[in-house]
C-alpha atoms as a PDB file:
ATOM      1  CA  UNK A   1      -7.148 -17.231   5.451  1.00  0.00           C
ATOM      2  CA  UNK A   2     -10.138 -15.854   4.212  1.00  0.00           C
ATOM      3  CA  UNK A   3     -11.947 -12.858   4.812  1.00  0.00           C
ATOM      4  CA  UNK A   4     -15.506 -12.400   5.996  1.00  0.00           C
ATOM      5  CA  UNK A   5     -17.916  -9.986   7.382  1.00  0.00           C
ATOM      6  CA  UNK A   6     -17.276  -8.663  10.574  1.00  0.00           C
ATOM      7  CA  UNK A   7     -13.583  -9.635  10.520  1.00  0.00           C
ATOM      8  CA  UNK A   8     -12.602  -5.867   9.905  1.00  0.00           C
ATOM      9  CA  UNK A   9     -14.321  -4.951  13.159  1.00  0.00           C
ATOM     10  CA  UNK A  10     -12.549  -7.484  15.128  1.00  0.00           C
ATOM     11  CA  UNK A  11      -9.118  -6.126  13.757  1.00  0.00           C
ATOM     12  CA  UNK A  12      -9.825  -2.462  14.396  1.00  0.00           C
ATOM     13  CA  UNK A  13      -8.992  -3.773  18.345  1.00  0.00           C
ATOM     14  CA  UNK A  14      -5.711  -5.372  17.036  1.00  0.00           C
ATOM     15  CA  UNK A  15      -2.941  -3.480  18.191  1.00  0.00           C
ATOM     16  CA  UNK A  16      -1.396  -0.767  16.121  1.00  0.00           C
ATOM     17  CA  UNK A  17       0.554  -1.878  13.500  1.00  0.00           C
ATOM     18  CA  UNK A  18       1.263   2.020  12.398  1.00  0.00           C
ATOM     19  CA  UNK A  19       0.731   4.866  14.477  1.00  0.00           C
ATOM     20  CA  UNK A  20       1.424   8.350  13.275  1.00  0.00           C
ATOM     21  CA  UNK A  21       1.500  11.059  15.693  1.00  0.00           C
ATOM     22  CA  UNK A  22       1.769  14.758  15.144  1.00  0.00           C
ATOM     23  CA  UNK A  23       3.724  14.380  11.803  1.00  0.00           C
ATOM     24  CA  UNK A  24       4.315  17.520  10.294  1.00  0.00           C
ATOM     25  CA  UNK A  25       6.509  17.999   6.984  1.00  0.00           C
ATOM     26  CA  UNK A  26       7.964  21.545   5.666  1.00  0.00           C
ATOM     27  CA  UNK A  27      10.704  21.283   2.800  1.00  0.00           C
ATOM     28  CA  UNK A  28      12.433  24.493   1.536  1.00  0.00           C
ATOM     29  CA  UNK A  29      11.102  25.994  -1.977  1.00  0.00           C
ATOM     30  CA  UNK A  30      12.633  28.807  -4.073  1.00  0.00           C
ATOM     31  CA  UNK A  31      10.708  31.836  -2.072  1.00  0.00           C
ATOM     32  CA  UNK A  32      11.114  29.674   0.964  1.00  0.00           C
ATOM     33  CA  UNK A  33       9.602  27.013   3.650  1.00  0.00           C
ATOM     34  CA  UNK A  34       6.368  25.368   1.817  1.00  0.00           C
ATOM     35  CA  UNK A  35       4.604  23.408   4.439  1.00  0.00           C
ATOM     36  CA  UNK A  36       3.046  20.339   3.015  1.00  0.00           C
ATOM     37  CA  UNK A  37       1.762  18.025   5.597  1.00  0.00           C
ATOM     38  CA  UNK A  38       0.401  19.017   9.003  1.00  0.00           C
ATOM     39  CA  UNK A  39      -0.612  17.329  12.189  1.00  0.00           C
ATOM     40  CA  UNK A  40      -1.091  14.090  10.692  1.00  0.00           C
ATOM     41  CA  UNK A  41      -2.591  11.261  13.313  1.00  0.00           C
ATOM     42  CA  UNK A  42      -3.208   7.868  12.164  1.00  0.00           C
ATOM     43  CA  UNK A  43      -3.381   4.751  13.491  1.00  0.00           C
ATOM     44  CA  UNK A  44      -3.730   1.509  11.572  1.00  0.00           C
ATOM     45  CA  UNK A  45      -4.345  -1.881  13.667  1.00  0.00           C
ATOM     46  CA  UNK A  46      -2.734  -4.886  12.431  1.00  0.00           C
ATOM     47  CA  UNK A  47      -3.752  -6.753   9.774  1.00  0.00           C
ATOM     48  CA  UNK A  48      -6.298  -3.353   8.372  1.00  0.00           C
ATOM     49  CA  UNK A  49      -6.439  -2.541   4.799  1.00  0.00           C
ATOM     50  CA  UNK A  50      -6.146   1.270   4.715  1.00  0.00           C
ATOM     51  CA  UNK A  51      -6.306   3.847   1.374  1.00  0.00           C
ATOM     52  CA  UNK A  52      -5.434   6.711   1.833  1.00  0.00           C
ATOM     53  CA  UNK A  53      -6.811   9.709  -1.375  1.00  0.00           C
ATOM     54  CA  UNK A  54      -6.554  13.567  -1.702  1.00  0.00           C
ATOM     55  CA  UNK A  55      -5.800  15.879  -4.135  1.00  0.00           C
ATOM     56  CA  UNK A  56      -2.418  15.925  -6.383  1.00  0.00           C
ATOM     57  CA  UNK A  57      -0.087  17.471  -4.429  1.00  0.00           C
ATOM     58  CA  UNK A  58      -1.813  16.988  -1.126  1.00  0.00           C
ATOM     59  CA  UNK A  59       1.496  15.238   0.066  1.00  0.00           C
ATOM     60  CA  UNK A  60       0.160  11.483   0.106  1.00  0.00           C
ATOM     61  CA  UNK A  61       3.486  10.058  -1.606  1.00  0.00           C
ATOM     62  CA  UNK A  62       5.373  12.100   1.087  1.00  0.00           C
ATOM     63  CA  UNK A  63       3.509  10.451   3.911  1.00  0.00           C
ATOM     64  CA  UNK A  64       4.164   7.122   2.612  1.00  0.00           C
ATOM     65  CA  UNK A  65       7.610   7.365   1.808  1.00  0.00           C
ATOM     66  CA  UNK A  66       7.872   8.878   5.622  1.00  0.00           C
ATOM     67  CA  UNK A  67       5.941   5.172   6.702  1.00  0.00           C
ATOM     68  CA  UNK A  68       8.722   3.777   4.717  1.00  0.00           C
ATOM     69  CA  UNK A  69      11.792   5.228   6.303  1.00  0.00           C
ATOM     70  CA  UNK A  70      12.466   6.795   3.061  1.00  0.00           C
ATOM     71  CA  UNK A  71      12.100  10.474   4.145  1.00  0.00           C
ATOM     72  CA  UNK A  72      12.212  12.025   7.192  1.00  0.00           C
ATOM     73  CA  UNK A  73       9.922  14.450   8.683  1.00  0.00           C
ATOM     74  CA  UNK A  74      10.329  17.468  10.010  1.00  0.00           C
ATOM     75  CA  UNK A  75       8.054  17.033  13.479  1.00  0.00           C
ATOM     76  CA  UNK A  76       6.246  14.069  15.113  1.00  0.00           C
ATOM     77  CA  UNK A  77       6.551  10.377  15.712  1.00  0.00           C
ATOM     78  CA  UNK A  78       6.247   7.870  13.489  1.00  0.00           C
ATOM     79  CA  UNK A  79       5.680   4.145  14.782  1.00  0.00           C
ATOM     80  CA  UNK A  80       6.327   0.871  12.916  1.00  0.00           C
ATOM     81  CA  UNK A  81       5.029  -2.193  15.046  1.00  0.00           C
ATOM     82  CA  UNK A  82       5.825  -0.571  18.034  1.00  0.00           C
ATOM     83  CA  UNK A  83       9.052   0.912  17.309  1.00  0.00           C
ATOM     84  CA  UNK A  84      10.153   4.091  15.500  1.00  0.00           C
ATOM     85  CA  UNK A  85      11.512   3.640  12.127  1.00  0.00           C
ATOM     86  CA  UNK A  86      14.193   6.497  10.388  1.00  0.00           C
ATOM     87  CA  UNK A  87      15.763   4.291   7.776  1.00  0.00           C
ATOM     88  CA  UNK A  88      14.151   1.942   5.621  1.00  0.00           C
ATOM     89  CA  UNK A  89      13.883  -1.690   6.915  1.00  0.00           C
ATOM     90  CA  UNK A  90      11.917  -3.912   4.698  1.00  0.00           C
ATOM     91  CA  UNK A  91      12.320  -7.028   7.561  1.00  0.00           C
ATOM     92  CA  UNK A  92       9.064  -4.577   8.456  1.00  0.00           C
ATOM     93  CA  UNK A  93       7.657  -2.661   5.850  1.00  0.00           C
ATOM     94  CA  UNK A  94       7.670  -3.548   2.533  1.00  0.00           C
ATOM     95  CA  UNK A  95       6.937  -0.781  -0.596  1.00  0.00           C
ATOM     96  CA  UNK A  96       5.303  -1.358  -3.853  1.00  0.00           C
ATOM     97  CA  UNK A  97       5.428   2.037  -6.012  1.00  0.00           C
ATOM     98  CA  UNK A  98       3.545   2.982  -9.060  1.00  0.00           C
ATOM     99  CA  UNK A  99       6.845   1.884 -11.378  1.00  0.00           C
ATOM    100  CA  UNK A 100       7.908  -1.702 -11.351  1.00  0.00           C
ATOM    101  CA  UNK A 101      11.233  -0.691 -11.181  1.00  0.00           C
ATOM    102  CA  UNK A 102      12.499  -4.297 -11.906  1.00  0.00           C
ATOM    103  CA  UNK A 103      16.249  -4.903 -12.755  1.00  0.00           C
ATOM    104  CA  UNK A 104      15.738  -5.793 -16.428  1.00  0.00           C
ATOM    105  CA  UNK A 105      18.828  -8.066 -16.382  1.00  0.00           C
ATOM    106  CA  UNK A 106      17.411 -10.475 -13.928  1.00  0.00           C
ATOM    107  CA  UNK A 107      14.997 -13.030 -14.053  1.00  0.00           C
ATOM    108  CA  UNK A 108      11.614 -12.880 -12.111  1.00  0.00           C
ATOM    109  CA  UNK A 109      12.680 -15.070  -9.882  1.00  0.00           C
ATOM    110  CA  UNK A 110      16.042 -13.126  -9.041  1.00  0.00           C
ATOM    111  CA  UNK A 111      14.515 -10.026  -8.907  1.00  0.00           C
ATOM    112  CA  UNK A 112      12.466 -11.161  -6.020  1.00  0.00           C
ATOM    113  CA  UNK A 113      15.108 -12.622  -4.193  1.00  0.00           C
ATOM    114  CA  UNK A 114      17.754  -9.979  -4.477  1.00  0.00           C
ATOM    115  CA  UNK A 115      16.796  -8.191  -1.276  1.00  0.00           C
ATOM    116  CA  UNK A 116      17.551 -12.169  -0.007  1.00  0.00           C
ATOM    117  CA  UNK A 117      20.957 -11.766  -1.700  1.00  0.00           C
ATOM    118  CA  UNK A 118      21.982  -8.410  -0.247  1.00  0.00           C
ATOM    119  CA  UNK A 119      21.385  -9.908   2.965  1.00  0.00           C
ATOM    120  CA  UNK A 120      23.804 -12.845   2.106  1.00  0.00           C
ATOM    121  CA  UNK A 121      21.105 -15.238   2.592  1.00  0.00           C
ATOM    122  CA  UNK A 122      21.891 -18.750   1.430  1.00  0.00           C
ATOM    123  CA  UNK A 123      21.254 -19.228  -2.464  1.00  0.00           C
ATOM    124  CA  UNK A 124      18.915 -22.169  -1.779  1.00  0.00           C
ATOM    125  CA  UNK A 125      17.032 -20.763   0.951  1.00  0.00           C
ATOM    126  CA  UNK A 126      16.460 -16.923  -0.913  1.00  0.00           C
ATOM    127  CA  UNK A 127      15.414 -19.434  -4.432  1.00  0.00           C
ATOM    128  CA  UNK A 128      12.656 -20.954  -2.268  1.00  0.00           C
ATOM    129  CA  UNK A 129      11.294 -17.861  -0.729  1.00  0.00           C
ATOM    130  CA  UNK A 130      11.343 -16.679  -4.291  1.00  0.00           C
ATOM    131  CA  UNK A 131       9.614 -19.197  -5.559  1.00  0.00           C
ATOM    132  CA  UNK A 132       6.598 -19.514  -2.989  1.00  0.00           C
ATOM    133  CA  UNK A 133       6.275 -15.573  -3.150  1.00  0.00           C
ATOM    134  CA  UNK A 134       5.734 -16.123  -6.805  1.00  0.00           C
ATOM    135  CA  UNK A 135       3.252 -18.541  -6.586  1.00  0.00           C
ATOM    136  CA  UNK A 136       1.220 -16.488  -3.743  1.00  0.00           C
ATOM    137  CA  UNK A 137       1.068 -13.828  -6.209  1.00  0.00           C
ATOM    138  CA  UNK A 138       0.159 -15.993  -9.266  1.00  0.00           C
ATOM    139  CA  UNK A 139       2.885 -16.483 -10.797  1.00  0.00           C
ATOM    140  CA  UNK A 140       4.118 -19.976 -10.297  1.00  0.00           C
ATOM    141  CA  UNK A 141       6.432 -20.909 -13.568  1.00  0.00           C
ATOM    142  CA  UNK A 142       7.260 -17.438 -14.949  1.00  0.00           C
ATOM    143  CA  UNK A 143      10.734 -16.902 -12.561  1.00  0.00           C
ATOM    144  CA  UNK A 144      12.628 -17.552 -15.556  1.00  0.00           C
ATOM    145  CA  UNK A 145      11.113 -14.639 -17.342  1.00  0.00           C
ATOM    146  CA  UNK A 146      12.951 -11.193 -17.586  1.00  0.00           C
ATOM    147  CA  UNK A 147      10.593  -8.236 -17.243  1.00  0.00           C
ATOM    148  CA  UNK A 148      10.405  -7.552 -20.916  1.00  0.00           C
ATOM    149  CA  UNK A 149       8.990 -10.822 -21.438  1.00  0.00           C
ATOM    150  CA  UNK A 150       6.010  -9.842 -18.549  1.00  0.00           C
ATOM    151  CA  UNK A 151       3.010  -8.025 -19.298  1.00  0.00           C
ATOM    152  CA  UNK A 152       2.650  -4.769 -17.139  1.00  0.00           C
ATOM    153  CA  UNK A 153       0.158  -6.409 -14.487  1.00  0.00           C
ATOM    154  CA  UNK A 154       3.229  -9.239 -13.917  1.00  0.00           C
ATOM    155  CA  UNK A 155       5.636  -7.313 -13.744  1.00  0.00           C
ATOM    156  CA  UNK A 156       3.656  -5.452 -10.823  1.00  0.00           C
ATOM    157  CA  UNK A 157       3.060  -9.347  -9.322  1.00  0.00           C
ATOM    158  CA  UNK A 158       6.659  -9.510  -9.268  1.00  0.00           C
ATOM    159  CA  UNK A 159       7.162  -6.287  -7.335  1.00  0.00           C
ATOM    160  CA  UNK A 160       4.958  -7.278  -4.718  1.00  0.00           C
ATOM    161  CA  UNK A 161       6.480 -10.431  -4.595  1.00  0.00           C
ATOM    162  CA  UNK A 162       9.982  -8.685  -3.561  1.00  0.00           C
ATOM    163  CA  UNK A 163       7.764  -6.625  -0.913  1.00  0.00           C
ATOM    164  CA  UNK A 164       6.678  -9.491   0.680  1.00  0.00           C
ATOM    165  CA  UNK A 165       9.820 -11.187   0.320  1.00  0.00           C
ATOM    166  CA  UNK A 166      11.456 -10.718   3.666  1.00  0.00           C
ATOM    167  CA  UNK A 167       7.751 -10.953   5.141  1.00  0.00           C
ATOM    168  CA  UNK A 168       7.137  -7.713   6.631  1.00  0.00           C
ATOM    169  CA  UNK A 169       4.431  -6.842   8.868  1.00  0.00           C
ATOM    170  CA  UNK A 170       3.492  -3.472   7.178  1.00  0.00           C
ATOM    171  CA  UNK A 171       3.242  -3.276   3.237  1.00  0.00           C
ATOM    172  CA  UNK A 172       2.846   0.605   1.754  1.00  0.00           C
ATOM    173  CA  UNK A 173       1.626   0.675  -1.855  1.00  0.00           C
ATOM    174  CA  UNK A 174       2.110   3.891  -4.025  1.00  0.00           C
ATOM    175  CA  UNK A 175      -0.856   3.950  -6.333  1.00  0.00           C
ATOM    176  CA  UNK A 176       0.659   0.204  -7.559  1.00  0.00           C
ATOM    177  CA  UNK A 177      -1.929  -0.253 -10.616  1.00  0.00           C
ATOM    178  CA  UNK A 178      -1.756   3.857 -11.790  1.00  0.00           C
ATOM    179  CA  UNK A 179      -0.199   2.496 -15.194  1.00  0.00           C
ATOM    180  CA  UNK A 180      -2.627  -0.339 -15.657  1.00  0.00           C
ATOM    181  CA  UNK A 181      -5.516  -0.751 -18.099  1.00  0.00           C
ATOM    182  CA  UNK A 182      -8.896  -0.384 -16.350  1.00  0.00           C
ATOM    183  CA  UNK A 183      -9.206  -4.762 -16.871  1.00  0.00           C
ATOM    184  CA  UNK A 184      -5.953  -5.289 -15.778  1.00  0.00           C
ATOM    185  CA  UNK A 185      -6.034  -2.788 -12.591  1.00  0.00           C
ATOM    186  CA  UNK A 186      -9.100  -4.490 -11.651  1.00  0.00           C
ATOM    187  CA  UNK A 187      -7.641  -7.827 -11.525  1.00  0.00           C
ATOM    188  CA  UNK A 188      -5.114  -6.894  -9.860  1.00  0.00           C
ATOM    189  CA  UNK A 189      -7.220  -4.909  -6.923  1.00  0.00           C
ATOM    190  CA  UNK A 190      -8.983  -8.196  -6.492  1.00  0.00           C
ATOM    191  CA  UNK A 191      -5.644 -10.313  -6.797  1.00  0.00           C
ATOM    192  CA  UNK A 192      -4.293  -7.858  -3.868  1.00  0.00           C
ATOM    193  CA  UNK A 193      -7.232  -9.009  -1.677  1.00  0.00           C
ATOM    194  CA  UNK A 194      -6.084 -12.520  -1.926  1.00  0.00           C
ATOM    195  CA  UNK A 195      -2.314 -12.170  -1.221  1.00  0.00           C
ATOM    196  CA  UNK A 196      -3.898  -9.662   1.709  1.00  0.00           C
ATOM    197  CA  UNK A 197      -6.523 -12.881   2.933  1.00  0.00           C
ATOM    198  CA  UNK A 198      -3.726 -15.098   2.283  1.00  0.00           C
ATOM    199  CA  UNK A 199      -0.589 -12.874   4.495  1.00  0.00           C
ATOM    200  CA  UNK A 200      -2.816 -10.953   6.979  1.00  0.00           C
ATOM    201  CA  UNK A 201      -0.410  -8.050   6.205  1.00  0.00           C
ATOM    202  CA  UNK A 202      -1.072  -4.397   7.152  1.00  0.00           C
ATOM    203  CA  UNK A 203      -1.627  -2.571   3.943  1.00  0.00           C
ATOM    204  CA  UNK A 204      -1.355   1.156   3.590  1.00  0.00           C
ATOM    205  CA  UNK A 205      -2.705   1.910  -0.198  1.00  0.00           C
ATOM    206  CA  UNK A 206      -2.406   5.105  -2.091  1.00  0.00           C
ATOM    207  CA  UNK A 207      -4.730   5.728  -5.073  1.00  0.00           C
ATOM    208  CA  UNK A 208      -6.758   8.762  -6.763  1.00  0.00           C
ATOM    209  CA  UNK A 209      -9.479   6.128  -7.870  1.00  0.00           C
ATOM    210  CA  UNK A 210     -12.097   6.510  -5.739  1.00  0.00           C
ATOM    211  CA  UNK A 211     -13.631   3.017  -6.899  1.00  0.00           C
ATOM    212  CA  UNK A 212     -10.440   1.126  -6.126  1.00  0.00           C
ATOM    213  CA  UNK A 213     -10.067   2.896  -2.870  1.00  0.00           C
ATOM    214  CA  UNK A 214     -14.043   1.788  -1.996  1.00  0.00           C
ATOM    215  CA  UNK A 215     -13.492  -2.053  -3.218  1.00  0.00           C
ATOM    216  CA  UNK A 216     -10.188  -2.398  -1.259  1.00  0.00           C
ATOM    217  CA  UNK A 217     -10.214  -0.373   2.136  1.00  0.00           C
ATOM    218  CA  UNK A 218     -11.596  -1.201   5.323  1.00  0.00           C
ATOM    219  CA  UNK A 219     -11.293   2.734   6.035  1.00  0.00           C
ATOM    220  CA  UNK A 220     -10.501   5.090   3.445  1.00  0.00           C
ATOM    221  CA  UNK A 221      -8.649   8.200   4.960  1.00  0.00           C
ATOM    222  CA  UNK A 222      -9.334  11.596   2.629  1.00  0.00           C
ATOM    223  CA  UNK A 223      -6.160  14.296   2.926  1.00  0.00           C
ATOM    224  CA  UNK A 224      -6.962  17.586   2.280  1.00  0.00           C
ATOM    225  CA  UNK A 225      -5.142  19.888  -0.213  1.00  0.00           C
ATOM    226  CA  UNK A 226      -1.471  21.378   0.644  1.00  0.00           C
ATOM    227  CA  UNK A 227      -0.626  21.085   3.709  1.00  0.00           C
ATOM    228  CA  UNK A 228      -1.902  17.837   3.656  1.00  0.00           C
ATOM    229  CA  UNK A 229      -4.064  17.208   6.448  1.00  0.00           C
ATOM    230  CA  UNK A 230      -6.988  14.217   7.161  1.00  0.00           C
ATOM    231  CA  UNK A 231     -10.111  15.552   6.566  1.00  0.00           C
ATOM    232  CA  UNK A 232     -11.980  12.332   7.208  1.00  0.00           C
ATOM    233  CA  UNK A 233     -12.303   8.710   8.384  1.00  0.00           C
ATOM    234  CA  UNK A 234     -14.213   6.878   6.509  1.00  0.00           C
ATOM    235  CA  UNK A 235     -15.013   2.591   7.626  1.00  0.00           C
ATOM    236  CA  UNK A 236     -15.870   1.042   4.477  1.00  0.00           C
ATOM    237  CA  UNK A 237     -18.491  -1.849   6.234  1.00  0.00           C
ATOM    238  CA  UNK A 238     -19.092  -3.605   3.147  1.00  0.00           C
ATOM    239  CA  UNK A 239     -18.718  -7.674   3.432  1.00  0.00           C
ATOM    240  CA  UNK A 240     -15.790  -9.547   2.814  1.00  0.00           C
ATOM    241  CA  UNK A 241     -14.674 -11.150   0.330  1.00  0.00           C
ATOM    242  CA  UNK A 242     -15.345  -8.233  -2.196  1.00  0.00           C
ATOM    243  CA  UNK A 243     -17.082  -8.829  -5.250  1.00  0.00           C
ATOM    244  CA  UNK A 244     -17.014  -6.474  -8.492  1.00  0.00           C
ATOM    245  CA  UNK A 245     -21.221  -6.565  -7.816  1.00  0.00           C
ATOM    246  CA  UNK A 246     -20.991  -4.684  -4.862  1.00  0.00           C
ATOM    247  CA  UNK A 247     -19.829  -1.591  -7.176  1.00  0.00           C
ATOM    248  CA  UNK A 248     -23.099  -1.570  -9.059  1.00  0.00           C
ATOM    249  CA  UNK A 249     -24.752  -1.325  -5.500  1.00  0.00           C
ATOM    250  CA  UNK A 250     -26.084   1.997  -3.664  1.00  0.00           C
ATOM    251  CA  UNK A 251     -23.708   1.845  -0.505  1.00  0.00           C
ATOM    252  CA  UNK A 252     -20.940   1.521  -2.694  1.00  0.00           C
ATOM    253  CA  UNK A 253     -21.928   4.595  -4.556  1.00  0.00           C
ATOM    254  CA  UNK A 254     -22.749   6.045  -1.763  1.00  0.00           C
ATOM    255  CA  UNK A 255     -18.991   5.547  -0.069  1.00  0.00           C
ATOM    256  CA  UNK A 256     -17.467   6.913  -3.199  1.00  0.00           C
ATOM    257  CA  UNK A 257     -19.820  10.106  -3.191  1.00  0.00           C
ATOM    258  CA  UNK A 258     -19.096  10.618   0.365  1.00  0.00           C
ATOM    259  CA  UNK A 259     -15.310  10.540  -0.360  1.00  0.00           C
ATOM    260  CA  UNK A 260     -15.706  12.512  -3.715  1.00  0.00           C
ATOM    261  CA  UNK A 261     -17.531  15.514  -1.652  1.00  0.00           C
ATOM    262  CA  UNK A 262     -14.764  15.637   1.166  1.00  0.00           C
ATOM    263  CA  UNK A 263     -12.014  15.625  -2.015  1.00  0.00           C
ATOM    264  CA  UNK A 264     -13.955  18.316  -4.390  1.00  0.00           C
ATOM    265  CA  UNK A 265     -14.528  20.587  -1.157  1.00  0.00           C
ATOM    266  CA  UNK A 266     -11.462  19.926   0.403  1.00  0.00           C
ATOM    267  CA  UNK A 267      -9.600  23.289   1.397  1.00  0.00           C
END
């Protein structure tokens, strides 16, 4: 499936594959409650590409591991295609974080089939998910390789290979390409648009590049500082597919100066 202009448009009346509602977060410090997100509303429609940027600290990580069922909050509703999510379930979201936190004594391939395996899915079956989950992600003939034989944009391949393993609806990213040389993180951005034109997943992307965030996003959604709250909307209306061109032009210097003045101003 590929992407083209005006297809983000169409999507934003898709129905919501996220909705946030009211989410509030307050976790106990050593002179007491520290609040550190606060009335948090979002809505993403199905199939939308959304980054989400703020300052350290401004609780972005917290949200996301929230989206995943990883944390809970402490107010408000959170909705994963339709339904509320408290526990993690990766048959509808799926999580790439900025570590590839592979199992160094398994193979590529077994690392992305070993959420297969702890569901006792047959061996042949969870091999052949594997394998085509490897090949959408470019990396058809490498499942016999163990991480230390990867290079560090692979090994991040691999990971969201596992994510989409169990083909989730939702997929939440955690600044994926942080650790990745400025060549290799921009392969990879424009890799992720592939897989994403390819799947028709929901992504939810976390980054502090304000580049990546512009060449990725159909909407780019600024937090504020502690408590983290979202200071701004931003539809990113450049055409599909993305080119590495378009970041030499002025509206996408323009995008990125708009989101740089909510972020350097942001209470």
């Amino acid at each position: 499936m590929q992407h083209v202009a005006g297809l983000s448009g169409a999507r934003a009346g898709a129905k919501a594959a996220v909705e946030v509602r009211g989410l509030s977060h307050v976790y106990a410090g050593r002179d007491g409650a520290v609040p550190a997100l606060e009335s948090i509303d979002i809505t993403v429609p199905a199939g939308r590409f959304v980054v989400i940027v703020g300052p350290s600290g401004c609780g972005k990580t917290s949200l996301l591991m929230m989206l995943a069922g990883l944390r809970a909050q402490s107010s408000g509703t959170i909705l994963i295609d339709g339904r509320p999510i408290a526990r993690p379930d990766p048959e509808r979201v799926g999580v790439v974080f900025q570590e590839a936190s592979l199992y160094p004594w398994l193979t590529a391939v077994e690392n992305v089939e070993f959420p297969l395996a702890l569901k006792h899915a047959p061996r042949g079956e969870r091999r052949d998910r594997a394998e085509a989950m490897l090949k959408l992600v470019g990396l058809e003939g490498f499942g016999s390789r163990h991480p230390h034989e990867l290079s560090g944009g692979m090994k991040q391949r691999v990971s969201i290979a596992r994510g989409l393993v169990q083909d989730p609806p939702v997929l939440l990213m955690d600044e994926p390409f942080a650790a990745l040389d400025e060549q290799t993180r921009m392969t990879m951005g424009h890799e992720l648009l592939r897989i994403w034109g390819e799947t028709s997943k929901t992504v939810v992307f976390i980054t502090h590049s304000l580049t990546e965030a512009v060449y990725l996003a159909d909407e780019v959604l600024v937090m504020s500082a502690r408590p983290g709250r979202i200071l701004d909307r931003i539809t990113v209306d450049l055409p599909r597919p993305r080119t590495y061109q378009m970041m030499a032009t002025e509206a996408f210097g323009a995008l990125r100066e708009r989101i740089w003045g909510q972020i350097r101003t942001a209470p």
